[in-house]
PDB file of N, CA and C in Angstrom:
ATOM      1  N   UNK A   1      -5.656  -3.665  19.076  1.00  0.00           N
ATOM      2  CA  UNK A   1      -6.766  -3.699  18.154  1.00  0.00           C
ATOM      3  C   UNK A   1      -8.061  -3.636  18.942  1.00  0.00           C
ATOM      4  N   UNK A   2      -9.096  -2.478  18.645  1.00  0.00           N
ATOM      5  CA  UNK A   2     -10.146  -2.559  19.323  1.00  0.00           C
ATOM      6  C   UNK A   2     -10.824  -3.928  19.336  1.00  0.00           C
ATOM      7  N   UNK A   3     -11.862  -4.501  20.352  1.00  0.00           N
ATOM      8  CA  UNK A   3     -12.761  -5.735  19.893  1.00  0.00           C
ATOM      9  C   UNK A   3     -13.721  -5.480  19.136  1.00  0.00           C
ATOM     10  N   UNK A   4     -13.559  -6.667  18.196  1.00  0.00           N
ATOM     11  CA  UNK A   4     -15.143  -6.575  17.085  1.00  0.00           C
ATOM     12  C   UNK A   4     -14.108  -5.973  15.820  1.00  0.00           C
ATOM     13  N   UNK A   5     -13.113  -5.349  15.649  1.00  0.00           N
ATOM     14  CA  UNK A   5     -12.887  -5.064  14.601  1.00  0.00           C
ATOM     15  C   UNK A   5     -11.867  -6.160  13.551  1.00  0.00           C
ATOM     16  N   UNK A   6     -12.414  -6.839  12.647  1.00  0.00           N
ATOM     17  CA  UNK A   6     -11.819  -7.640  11.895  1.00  0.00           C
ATOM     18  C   UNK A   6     -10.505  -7.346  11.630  1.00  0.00           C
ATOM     19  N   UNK A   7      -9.691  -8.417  11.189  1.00  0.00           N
ATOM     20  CA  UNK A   7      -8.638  -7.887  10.701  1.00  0.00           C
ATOM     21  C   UNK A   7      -8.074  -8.160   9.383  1.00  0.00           C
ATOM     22  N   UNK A   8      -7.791  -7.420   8.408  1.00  0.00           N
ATOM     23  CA  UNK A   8      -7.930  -7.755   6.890  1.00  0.00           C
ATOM     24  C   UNK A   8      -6.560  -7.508   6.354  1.00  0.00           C
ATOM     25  N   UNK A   9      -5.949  -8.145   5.569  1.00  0.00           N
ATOM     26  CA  UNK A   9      -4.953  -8.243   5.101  1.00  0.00           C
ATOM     27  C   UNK A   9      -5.029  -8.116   3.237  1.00  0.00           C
ATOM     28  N   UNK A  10      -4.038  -7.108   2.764  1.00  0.00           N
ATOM     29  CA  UNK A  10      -4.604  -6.625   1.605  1.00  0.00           C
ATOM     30  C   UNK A  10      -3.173  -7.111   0.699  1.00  0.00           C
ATOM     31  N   UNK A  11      -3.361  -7.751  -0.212  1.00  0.00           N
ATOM     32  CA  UNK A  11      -1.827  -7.964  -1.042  1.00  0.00           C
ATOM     33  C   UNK A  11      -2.191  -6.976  -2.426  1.00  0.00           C
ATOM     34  N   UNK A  12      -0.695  -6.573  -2.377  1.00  0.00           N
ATOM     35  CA  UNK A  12      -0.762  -5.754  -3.473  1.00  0.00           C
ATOM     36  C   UNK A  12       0.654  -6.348  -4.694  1.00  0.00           C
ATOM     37  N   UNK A  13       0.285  -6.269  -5.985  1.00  0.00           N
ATOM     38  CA  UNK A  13       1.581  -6.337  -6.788  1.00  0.00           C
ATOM     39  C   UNK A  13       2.123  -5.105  -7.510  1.00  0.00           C
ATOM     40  N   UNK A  14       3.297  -4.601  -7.669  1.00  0.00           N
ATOM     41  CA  UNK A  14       3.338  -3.575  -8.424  1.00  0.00           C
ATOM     42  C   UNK A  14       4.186  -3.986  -9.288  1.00  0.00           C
ATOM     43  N   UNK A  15       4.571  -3.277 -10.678  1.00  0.00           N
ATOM     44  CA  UNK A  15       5.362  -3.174 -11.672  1.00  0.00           C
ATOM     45  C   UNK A  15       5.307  -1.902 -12.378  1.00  0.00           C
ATOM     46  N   UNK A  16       6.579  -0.879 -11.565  1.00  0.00           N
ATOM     47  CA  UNK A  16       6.587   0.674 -12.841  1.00  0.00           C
ATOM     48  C   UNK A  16       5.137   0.920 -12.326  1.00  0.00           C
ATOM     49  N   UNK A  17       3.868   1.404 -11.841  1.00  0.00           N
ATOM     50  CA  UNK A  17       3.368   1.933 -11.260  1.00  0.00           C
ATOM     51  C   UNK A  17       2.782   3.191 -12.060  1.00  0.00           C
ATOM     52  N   UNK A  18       1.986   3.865 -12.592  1.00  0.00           N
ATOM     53  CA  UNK A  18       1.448   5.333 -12.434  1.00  0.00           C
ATOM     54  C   UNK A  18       1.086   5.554 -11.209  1.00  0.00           C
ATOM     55  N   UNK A  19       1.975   6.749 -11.016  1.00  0.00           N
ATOM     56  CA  UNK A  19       2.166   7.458 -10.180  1.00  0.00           C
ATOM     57  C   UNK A  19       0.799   7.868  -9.508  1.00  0.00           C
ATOM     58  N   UNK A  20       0.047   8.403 -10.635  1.00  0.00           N
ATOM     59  CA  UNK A  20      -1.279   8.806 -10.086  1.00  0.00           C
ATOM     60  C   UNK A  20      -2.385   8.088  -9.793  1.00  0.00           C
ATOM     61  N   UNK A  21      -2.012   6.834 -10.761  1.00  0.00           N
ATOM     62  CA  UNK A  21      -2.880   5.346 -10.721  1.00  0.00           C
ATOM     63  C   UNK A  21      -2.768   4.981  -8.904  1.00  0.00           C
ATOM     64  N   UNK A  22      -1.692   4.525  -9.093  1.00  0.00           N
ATOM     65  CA  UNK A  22      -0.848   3.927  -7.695  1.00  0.00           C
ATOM     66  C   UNK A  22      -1.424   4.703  -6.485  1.00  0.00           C
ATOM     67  N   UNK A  23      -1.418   6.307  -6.401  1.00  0.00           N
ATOM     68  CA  UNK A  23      -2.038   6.658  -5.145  1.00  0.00           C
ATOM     69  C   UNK A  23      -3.305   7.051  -5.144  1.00  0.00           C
ATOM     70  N   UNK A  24      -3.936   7.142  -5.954  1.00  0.00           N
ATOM     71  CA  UNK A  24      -5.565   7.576  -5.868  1.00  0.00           C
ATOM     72  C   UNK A  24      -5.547   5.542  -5.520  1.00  0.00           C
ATOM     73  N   UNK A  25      -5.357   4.854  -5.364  1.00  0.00           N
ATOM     74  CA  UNK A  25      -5.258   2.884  -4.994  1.00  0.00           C
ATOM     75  C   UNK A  25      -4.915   3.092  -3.700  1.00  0.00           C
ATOM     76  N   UNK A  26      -3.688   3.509  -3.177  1.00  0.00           N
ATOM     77  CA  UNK A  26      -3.459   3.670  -1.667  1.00  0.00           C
ATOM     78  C   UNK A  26      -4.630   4.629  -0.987  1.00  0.00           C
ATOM     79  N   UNK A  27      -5.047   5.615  -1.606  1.00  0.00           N
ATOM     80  CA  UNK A  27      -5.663   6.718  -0.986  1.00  0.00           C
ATOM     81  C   UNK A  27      -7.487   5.764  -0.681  1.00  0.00           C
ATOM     82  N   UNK A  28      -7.902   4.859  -1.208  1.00  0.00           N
ATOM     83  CA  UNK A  28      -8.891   4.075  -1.561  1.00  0.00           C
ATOM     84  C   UNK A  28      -8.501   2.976  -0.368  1.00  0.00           C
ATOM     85  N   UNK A  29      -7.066   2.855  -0.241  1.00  0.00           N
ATOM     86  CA  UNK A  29      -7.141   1.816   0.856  1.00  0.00           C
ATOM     87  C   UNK A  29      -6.978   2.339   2.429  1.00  0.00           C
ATOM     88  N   UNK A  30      -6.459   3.591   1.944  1.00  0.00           N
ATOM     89  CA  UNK A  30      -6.602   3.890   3.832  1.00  0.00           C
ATOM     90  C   UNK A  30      -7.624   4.770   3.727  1.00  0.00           C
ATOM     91  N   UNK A  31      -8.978   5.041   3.263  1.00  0.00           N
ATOM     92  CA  UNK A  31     -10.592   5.338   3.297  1.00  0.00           C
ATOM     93  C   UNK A  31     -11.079   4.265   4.114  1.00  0.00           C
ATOM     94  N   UNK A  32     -10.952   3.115   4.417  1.00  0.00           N
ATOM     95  CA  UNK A  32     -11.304   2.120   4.652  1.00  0.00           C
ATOM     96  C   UNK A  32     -11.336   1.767   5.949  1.00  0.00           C
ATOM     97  N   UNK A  33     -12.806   1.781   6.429  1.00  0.00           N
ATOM     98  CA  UNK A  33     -13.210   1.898   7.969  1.00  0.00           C
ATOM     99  C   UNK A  33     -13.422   0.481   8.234  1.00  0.00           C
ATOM    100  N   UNK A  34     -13.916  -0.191   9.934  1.00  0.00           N
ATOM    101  CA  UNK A  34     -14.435  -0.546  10.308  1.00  0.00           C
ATOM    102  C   UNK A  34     -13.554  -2.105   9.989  1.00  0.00           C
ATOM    103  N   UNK A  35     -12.369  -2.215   9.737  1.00  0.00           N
ATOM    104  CA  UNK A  35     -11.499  -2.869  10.235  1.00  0.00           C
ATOM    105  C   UNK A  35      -9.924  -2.730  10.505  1.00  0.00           C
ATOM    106  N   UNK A  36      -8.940  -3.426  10.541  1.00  0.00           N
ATOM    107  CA  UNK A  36      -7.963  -3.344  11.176  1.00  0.00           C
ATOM    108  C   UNK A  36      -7.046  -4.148   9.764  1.00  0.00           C
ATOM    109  N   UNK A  37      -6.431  -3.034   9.386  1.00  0.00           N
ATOM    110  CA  UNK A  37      -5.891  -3.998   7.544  1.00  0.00           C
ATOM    111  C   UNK A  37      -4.778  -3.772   7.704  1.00  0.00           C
ATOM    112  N   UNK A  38      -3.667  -3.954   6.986  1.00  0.00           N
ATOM    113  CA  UNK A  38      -2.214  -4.275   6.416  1.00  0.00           C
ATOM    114  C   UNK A  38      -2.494  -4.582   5.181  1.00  0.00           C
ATOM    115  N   UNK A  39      -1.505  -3.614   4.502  1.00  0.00           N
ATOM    116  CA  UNK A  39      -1.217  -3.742   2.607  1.00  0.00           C
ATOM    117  C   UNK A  39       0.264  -4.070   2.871  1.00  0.00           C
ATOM    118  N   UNK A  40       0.125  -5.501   2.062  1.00  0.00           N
ATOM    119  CA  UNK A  40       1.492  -5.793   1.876  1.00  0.00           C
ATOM    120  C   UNK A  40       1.562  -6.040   0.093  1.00  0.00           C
ATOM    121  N   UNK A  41       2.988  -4.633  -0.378  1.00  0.00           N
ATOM    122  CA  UNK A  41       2.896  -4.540  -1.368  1.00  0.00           C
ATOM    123  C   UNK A  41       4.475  -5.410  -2.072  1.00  0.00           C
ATOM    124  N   UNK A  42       3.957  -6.027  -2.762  1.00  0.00           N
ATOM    125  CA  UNK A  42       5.373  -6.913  -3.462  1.00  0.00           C
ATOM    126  C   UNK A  42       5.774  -6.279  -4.980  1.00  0.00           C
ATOM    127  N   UNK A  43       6.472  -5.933  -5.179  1.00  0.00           N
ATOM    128  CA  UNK A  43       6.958  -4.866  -5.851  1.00  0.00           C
ATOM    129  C   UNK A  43       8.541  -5.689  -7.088  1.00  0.00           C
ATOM    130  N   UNK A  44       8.026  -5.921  -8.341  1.00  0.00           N
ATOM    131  CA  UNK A  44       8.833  -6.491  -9.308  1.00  0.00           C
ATOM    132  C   UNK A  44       9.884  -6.117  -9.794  1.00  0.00           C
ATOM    133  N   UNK A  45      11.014  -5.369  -9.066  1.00  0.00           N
ATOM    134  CA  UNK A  45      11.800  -4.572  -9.577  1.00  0.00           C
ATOM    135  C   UNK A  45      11.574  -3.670 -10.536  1.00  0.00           C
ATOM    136  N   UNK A  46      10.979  -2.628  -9.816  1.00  0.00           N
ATOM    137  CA  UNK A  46      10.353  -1.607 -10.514  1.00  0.00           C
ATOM    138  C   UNK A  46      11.659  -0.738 -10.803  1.00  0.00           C
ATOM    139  N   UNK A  47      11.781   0.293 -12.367  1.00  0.00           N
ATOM    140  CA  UNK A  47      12.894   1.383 -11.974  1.00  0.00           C
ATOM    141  C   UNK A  47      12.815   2.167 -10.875  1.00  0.00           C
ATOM    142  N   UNK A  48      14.034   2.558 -10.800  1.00  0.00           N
ATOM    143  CA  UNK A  48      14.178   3.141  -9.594  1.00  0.00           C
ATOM    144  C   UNK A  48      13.100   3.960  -9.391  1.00  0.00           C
ATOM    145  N   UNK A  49      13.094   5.262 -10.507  1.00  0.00           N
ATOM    146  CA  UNK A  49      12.116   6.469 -10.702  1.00  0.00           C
ATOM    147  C   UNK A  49      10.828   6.183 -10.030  1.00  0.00           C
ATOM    148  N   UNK A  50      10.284   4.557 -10.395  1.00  0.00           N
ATOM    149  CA  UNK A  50       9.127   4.230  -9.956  1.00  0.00           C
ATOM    150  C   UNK A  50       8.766   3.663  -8.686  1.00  0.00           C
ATOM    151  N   UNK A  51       9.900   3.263  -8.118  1.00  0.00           N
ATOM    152  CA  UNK A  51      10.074   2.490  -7.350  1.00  0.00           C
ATOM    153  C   UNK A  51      10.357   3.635  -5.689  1.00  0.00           C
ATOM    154  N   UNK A  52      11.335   4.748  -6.119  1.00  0.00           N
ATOM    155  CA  UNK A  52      10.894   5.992  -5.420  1.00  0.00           C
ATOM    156  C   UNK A  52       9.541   6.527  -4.934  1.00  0.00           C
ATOM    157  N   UNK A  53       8.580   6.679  -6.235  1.00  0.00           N
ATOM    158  CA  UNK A  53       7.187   6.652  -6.193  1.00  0.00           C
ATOM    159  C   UNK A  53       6.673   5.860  -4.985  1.00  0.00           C
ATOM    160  N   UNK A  54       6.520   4.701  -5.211  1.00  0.00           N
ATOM    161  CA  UNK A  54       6.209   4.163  -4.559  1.00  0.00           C
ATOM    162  C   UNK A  54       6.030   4.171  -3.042  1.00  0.00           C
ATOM    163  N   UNK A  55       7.315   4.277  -2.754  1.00  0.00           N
ATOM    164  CA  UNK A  55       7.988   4.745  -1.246  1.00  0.00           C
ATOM    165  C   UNK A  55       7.386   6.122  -1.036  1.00  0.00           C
ATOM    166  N   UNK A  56       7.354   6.909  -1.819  1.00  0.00           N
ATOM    167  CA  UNK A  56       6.722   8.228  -1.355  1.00  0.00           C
ATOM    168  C   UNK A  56       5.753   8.503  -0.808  1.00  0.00           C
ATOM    169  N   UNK A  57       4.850   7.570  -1.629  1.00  0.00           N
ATOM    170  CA  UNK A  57       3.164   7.799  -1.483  1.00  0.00           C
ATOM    171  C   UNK A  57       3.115   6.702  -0.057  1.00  0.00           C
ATOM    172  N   UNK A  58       3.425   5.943   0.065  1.00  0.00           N
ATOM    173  CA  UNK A  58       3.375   4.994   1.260  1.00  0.00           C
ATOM    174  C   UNK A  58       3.916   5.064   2.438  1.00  0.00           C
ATOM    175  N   UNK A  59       4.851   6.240   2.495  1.00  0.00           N
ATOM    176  CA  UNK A  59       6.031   6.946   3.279  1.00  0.00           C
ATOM    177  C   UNK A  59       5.233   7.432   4.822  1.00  0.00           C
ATOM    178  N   UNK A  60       6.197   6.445   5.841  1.00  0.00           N
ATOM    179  CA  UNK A  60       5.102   6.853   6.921  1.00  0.00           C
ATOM    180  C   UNK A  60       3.848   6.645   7.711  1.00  0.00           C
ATOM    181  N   UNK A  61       3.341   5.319   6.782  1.00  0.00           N
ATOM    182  CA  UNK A  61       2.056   4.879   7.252  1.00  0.00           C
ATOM    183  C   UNK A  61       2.556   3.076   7.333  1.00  0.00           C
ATOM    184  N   UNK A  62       2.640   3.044   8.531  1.00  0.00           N
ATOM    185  CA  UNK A  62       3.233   1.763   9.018  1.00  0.00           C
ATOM    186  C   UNK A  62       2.576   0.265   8.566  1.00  0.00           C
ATOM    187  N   UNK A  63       0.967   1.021   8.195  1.00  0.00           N
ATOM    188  CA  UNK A  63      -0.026   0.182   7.675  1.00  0.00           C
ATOM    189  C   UNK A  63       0.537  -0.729   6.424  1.00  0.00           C
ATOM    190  N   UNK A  64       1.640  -0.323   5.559  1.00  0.00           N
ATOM    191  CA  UNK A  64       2.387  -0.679   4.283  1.00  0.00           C
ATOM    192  C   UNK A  64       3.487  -1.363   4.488  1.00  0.00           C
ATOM    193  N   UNK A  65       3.449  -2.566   3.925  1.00  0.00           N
ATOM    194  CA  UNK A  65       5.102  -3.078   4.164  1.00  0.00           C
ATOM    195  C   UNK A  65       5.205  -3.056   2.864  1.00  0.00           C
ATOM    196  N   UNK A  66       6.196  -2.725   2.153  1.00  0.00           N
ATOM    197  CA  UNK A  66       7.045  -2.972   0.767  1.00  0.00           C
ATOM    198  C   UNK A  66       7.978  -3.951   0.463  1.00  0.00           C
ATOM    199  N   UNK A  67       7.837  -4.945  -0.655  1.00  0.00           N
ATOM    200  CA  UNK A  67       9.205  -5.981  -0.329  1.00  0.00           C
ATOM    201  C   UNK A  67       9.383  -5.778  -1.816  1.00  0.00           C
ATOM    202  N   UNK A  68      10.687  -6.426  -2.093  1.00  0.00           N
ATOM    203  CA  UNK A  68      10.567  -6.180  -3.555  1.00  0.00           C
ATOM    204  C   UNK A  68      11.261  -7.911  -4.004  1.00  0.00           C
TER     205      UNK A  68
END
């Protein structure tokens, strides 16, 4: 972690999700300069369908932990 850069921790809840809701929300959280964050998203047994979603849009960016 560079020095001087805070470090912020972001909780997220989901349930079934819009799809489009849900990532224009992720896309808003990795815009986000000038510190050092983690989204940890807790996830209510979403259906699967949605719950796929989920994983998709977040797929790859280590910044996301998912638990359900």
């Amino acid at each position: 972690m560079p020095a001087g850069k805070p470090r912020v921790a972001v909780a997220m809840a989901t349930f079934n999700p819009d799809r489009e809701l849900f990532q224009r929300q992720v896309d808003s959280i990795r815009a986000q300069q000038g510190c050092d964050w983690h989204c940890f998203i807790s996830d209510d047994h979403s259906e699967a369908e949605a719950l796929a979603g989920i994983e998709a849009v977040i797929a790859g960016d280590e910044r996301f932990t998912l638990s359900r």
